[in-house]
PDB file of N, CA and C in Angstrom:
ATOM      1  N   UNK A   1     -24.201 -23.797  44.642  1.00  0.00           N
ATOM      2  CA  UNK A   1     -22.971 -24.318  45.172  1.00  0.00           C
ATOM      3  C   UNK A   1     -21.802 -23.648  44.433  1.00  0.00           C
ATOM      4  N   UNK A   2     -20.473 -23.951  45.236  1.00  0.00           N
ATOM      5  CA  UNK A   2     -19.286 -22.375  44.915  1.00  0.00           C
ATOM      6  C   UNK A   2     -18.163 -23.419  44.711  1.00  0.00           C
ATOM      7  N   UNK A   3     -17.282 -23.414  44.135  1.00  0.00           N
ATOM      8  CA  UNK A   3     -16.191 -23.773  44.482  1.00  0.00           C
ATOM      9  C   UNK A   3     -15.062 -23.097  43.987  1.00  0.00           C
ATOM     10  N   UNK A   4     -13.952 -23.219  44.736  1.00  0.00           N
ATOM     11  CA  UNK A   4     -12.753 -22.282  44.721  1.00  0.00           C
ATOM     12  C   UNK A   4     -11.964 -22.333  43.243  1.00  0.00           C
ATOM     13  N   UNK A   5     -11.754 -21.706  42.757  1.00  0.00           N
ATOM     14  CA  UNK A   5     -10.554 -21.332  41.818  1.00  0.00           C
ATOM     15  C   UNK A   5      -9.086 -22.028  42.055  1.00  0.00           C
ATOM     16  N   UNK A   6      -8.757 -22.581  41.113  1.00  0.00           N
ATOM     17  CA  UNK A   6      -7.471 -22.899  41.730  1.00  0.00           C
ATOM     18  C   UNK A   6      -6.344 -22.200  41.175  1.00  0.00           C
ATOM     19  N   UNK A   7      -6.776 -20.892  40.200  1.00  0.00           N
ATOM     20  CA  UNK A   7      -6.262 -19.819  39.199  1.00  0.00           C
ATOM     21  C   UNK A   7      -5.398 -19.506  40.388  1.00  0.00           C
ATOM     22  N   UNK A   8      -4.283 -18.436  40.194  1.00  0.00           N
ATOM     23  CA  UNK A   8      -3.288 -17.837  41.163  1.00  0.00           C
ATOM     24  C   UNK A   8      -2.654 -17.407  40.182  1.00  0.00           C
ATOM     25  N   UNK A   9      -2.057 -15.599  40.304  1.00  0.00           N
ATOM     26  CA  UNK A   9      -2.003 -15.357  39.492  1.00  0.00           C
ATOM     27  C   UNK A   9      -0.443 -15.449  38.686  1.00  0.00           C
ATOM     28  N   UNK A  10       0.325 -16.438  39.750  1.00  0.00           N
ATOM     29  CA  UNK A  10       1.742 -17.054  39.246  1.00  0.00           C
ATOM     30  C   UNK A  10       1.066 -17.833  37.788  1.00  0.00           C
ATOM     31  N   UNK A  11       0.093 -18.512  37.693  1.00  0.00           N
ATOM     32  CA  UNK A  11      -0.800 -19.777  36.432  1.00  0.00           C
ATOM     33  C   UNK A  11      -0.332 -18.104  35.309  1.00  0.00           C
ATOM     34  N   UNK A  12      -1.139 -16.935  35.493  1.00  0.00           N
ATOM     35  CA  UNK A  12      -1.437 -15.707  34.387  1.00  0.00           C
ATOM     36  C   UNK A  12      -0.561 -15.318  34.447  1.00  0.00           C
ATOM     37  N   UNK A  13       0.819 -14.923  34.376  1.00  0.00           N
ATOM     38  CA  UNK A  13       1.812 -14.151  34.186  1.00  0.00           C
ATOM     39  C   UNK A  13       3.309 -14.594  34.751  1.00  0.00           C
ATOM     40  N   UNK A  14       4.313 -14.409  34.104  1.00  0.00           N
ATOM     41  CA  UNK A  14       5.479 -14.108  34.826  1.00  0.00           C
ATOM     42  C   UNK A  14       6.160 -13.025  35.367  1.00  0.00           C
ATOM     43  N   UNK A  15       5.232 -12.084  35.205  1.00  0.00           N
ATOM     44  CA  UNK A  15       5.632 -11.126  36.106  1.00  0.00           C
ATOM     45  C   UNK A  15       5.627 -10.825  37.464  1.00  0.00           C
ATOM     46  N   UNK A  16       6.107 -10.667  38.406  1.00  0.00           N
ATOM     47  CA  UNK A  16       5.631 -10.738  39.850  1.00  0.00           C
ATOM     48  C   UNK A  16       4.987  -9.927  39.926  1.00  0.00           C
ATOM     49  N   UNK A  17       4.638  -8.300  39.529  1.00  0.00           N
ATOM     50  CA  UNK A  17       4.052  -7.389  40.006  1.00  0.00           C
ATOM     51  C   UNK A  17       2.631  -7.534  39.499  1.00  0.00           C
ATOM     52  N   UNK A  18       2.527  -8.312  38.504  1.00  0.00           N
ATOM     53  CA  UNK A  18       0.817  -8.346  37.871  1.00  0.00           C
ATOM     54  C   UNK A  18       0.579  -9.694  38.633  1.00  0.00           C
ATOM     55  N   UNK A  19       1.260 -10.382  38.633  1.00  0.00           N
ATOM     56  CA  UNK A  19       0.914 -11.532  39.482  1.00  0.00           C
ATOM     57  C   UNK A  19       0.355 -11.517  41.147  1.00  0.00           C
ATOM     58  N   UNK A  20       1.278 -10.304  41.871  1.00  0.00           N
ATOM     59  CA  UNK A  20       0.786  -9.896  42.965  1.00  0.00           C
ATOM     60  C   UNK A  20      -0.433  -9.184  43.100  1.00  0.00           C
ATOM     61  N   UNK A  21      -0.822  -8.365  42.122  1.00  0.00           N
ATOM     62  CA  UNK A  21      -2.008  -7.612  41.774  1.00  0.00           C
ATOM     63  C   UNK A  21      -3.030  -8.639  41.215  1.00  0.00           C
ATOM     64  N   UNK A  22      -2.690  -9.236  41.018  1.00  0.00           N
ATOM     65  CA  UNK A  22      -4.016 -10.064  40.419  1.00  0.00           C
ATOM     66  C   UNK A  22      -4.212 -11.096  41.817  1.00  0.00           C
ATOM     67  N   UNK A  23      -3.495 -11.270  42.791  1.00  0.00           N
ATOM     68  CA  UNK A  23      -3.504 -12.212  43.655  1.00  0.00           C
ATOM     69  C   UNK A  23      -4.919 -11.565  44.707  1.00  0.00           C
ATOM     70  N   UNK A  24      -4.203 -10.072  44.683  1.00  0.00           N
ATOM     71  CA  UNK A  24      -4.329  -9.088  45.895  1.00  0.00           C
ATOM     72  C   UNK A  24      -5.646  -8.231  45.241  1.00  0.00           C
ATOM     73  N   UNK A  25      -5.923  -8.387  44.402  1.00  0.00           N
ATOM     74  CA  UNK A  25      -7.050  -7.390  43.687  1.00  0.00           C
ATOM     75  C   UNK A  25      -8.455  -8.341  44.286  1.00  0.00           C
ATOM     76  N   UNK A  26      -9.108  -7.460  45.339  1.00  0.00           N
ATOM     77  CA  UNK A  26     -10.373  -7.170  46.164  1.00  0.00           C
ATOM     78  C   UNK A  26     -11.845  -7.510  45.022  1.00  0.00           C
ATOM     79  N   UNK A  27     -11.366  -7.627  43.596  1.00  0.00           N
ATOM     80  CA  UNK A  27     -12.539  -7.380  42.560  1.00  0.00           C
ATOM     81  C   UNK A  27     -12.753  -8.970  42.063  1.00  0.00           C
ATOM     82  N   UNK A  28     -11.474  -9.640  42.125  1.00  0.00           N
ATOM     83  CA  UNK A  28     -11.053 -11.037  41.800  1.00  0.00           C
ATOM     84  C   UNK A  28     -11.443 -11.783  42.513  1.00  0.00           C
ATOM     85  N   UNK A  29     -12.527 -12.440  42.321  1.00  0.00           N
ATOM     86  CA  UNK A  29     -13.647 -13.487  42.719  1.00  0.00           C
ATOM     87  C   UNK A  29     -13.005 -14.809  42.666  1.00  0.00           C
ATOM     88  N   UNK A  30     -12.298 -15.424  43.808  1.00  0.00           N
ATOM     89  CA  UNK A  30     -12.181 -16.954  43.961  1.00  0.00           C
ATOM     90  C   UNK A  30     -13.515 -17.674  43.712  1.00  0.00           C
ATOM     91  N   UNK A  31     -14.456 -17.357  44.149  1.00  0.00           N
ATOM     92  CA  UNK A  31     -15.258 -18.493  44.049  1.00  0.00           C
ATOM     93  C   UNK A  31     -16.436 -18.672  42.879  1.00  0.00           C
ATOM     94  N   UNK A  32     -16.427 -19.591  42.151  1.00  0.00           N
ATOM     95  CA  UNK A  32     -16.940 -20.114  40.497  1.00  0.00           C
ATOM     96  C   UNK A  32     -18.311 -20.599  40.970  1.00  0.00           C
ATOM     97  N   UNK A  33     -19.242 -20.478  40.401  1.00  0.00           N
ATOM     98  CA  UNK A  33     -20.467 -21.123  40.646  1.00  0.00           C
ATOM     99  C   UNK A  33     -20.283 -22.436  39.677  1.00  0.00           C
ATOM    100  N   UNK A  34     -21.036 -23.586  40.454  1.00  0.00           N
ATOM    101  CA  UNK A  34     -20.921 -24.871  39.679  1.00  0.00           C
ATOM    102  C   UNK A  34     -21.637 -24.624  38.659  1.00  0.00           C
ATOM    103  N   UNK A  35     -22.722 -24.479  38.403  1.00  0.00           N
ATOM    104  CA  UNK A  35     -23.436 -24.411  37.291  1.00  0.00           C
ATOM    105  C   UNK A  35     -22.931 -23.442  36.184  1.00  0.00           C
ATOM    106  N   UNK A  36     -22.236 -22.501  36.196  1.00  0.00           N
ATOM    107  CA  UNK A  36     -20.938 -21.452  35.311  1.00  0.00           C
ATOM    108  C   UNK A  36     -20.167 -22.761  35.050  1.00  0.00           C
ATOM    109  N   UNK A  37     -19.423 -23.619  35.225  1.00  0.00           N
ATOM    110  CA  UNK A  37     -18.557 -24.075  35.169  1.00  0.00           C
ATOM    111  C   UNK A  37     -19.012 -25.182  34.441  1.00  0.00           C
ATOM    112  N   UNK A  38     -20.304 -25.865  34.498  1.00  0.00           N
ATOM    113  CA  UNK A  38     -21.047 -27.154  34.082  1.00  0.00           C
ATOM    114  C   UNK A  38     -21.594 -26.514  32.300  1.00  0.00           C
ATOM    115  N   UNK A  39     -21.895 -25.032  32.460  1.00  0.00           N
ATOM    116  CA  UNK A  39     -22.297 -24.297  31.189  1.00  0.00           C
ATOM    117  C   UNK A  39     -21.089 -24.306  30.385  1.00  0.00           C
ATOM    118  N   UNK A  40     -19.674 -23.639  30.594  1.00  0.00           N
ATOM    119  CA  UNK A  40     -19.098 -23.694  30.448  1.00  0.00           C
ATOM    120  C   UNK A  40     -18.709 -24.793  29.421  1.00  0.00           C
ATOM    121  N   UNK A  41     -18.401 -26.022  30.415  1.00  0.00           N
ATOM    122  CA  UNK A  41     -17.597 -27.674  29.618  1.00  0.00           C
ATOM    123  C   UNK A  41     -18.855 -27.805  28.594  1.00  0.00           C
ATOM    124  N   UNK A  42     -20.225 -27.776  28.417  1.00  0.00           N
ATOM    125  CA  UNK A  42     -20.927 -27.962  27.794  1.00  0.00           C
ATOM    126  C   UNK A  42     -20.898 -26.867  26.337  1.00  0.00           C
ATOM    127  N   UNK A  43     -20.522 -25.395  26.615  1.00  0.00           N
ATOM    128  CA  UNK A  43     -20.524 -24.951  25.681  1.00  0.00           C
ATOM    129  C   UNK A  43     -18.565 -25.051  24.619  1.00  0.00           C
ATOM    130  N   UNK A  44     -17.763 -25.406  25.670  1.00  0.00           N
ATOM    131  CA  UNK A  44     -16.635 -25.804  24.704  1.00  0.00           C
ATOM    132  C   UNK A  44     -17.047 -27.034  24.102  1.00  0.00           C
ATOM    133  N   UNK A  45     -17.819 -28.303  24.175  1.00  0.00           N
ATOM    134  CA  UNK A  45     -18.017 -29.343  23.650  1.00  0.00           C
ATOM    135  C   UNK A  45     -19.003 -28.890  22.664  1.00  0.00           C
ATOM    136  N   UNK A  46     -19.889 -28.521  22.633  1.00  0.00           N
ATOM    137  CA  UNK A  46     -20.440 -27.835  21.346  1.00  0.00           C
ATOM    138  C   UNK A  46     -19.228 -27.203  20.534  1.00  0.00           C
ATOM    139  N   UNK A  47     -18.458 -25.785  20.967  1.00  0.00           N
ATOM    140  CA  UNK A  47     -18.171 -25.635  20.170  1.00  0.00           C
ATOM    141  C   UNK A  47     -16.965 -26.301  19.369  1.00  0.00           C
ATOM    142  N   UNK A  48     -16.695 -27.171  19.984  1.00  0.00           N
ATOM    143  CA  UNK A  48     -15.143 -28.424  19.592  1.00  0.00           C
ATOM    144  C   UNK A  48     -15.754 -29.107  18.476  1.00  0.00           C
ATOM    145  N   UNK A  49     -17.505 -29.531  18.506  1.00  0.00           N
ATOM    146  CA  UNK A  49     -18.470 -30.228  17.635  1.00  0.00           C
ATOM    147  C   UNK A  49     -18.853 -29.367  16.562  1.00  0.00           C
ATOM    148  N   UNK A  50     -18.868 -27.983  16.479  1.00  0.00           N
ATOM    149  CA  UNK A  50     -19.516 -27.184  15.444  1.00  0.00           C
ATOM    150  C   UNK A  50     -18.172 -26.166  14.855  1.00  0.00           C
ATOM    151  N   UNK A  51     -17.584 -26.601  15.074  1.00  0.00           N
ATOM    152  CA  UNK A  51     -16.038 -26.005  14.475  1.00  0.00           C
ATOM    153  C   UNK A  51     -16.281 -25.319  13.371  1.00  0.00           C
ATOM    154  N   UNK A  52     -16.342 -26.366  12.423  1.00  0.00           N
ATOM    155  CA  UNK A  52     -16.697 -26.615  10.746  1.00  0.00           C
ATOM    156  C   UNK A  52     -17.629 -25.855  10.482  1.00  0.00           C
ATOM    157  N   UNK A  53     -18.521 -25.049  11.080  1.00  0.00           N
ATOM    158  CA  UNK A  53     -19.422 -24.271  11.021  1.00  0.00           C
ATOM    159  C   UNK A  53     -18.536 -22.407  10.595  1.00  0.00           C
ATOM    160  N   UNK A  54     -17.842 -22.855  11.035  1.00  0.00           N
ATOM    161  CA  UNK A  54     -17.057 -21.415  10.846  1.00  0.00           C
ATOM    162  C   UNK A  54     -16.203 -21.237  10.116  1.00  0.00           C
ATOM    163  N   UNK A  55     -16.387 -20.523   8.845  1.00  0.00           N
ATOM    164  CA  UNK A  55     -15.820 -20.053   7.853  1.00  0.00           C
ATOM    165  C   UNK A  55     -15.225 -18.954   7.779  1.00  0.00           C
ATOM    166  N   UNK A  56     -15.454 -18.164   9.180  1.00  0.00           N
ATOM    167  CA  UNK A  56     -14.255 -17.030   8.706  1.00  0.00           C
ATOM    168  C   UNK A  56     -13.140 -16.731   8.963  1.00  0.00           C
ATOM    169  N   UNK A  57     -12.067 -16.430   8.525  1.00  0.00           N
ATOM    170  CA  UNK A  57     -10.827 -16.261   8.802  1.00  0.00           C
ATOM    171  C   UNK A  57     -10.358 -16.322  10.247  1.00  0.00           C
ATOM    172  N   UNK A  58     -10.099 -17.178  11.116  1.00  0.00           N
ATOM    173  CA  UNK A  58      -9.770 -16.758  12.497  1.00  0.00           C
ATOM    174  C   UNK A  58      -8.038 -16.993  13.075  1.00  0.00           C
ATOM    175  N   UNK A  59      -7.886 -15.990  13.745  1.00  0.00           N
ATOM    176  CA  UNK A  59      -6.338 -16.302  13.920  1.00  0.00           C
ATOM    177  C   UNK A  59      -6.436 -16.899  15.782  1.00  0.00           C
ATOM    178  N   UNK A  60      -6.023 -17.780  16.073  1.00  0.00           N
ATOM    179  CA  UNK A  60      -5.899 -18.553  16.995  1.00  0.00           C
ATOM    180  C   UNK A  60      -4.754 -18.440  17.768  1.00  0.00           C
ATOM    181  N   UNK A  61      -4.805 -17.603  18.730  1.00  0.00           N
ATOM    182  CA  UNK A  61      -3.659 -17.229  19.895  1.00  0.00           C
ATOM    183  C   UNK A  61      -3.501 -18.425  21.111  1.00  0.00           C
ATOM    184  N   UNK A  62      -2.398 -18.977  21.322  1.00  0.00           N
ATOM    185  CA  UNK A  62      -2.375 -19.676  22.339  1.00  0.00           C
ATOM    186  C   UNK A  62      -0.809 -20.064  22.827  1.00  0.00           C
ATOM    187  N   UNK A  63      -0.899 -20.595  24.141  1.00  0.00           N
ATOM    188  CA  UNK A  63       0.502 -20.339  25.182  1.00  0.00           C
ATOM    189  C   UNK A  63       1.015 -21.936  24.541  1.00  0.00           C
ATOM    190  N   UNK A  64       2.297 -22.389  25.115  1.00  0.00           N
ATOM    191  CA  UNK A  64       2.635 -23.411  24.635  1.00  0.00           C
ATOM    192  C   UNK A  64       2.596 -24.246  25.645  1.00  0.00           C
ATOM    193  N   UNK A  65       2.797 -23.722  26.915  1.00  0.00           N
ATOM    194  CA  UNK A  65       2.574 -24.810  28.751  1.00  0.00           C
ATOM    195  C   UNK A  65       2.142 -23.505  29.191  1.00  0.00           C
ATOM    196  N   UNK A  66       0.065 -23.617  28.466  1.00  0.00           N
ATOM    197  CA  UNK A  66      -0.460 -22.757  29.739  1.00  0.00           C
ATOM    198  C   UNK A  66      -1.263 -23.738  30.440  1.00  0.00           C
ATOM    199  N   UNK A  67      -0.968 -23.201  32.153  1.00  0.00           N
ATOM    200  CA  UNK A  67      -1.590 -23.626  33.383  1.00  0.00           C
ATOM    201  C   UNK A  67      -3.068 -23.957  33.219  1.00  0.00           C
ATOM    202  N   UNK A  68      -3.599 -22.705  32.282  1.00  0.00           N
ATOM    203  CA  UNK A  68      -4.926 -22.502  33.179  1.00  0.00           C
ATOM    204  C   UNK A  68      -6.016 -23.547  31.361  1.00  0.00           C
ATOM    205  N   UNK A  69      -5.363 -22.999  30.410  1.00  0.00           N
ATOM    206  CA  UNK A  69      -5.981 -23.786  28.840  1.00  0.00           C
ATOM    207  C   UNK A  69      -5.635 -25.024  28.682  1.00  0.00           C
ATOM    208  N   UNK A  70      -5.928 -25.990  28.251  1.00  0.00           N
ATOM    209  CA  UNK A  70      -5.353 -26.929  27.823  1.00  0.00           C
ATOM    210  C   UNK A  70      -4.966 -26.923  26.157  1.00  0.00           C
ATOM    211  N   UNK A  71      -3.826 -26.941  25.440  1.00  0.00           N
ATOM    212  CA  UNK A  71      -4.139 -26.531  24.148  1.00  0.00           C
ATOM    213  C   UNK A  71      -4.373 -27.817  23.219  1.00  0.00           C
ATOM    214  N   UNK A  72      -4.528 -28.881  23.486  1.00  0.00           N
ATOM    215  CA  UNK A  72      -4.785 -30.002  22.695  1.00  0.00           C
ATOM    216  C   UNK A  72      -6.385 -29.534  22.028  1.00  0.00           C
ATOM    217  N   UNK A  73      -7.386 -29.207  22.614  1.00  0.00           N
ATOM    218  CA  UNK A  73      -8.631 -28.683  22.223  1.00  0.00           C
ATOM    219  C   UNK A  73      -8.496 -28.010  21.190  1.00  0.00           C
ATOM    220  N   UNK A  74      -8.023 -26.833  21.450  1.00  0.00           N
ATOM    221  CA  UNK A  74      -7.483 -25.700  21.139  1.00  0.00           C
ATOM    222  C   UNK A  74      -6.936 -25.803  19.672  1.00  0.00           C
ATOM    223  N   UNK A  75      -6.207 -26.591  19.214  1.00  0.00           N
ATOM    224  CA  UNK A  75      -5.487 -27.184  18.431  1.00  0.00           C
ATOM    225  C   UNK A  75      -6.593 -28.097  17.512  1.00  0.00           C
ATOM    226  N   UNK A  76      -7.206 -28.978  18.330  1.00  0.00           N
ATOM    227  CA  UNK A  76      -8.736 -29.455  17.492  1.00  0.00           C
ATOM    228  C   UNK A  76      -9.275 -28.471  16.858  1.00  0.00           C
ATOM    229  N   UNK A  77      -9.858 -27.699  17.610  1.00  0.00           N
ATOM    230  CA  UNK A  77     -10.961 -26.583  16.952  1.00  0.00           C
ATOM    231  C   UNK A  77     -10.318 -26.030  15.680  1.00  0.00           C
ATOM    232  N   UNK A  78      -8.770 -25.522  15.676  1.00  0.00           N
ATOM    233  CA  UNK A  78      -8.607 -25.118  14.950  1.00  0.00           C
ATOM    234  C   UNK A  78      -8.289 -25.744  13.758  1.00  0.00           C
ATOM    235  N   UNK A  79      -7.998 -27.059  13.736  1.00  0.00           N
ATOM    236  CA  UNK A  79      -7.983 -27.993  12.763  1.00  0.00           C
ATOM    237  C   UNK A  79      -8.924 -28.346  11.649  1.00  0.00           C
ATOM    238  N   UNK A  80     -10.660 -27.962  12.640  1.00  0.00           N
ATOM    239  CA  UNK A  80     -11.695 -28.376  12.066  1.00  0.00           C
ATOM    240  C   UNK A  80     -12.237 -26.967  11.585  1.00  0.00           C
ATOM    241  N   UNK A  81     -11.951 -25.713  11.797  1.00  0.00           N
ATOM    242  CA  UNK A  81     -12.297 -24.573  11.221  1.00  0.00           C
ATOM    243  C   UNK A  81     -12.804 -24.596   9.406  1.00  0.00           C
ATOM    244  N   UNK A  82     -13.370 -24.454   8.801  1.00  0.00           N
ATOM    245  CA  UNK A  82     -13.570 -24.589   7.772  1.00  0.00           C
ATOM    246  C   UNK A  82     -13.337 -23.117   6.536  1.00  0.00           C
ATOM    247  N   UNK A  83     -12.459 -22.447   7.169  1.00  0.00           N
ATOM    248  CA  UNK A  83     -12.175 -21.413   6.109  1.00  0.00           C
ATOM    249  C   UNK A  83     -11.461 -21.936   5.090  1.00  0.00           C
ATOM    250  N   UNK A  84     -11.883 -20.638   3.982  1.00  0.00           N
ATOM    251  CA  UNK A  84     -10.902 -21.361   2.610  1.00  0.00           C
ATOM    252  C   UNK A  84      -9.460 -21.176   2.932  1.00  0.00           C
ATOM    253  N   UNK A  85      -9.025 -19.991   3.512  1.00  0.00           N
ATOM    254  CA  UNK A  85      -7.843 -19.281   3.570  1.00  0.00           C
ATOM    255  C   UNK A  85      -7.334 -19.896   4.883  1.00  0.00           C
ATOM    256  N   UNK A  86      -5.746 -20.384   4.336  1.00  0.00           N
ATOM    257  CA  UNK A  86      -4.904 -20.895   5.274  1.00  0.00           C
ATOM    258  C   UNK A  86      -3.917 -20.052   5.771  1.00  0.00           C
TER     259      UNK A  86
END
């Protein structure tokens, strides 16, 4: 079973011209398999749970109102990271 994307590529960019190209690009697969998507929520909940497992230095990039991430998670994980270096 498939279901549609609700990505568009106004959510990825403010640019109009990458936005139109990403709309219009023939390679860009609307449709998600459920089970991709069920793997998926299962493997961010692991890794939201095994955070603390990771000790190495990681630098954490993220939007401040992105569409498509939610950054409250995002913000967890990195909370629970367990490197020495801040």
């Amino acid at each position: 079973m498939y279901v549609k994307s609700y990505v568009s590529g106004k959510m990825l960019t403010h640019d109009p011209m990458f936005s139109r190209s990403y709309d219009e690009d023939p390679l860009v697969s609307k449709q998600i398999a459920v089970n991709i998507l069920l793997d998926l929520f299962d493997v961010s909940a692991r890794l939201l749970a095994d955070a603390g497992a990771v000790v190495t230095p990681t630098l954490l990039l993220s939007a401040r109102a992105d569409w498509v991430g939610k950054n409250r998670p995002q913000r967890t994980f990195f909370e629970r990271l367990s490197s020495p270096l801040e």
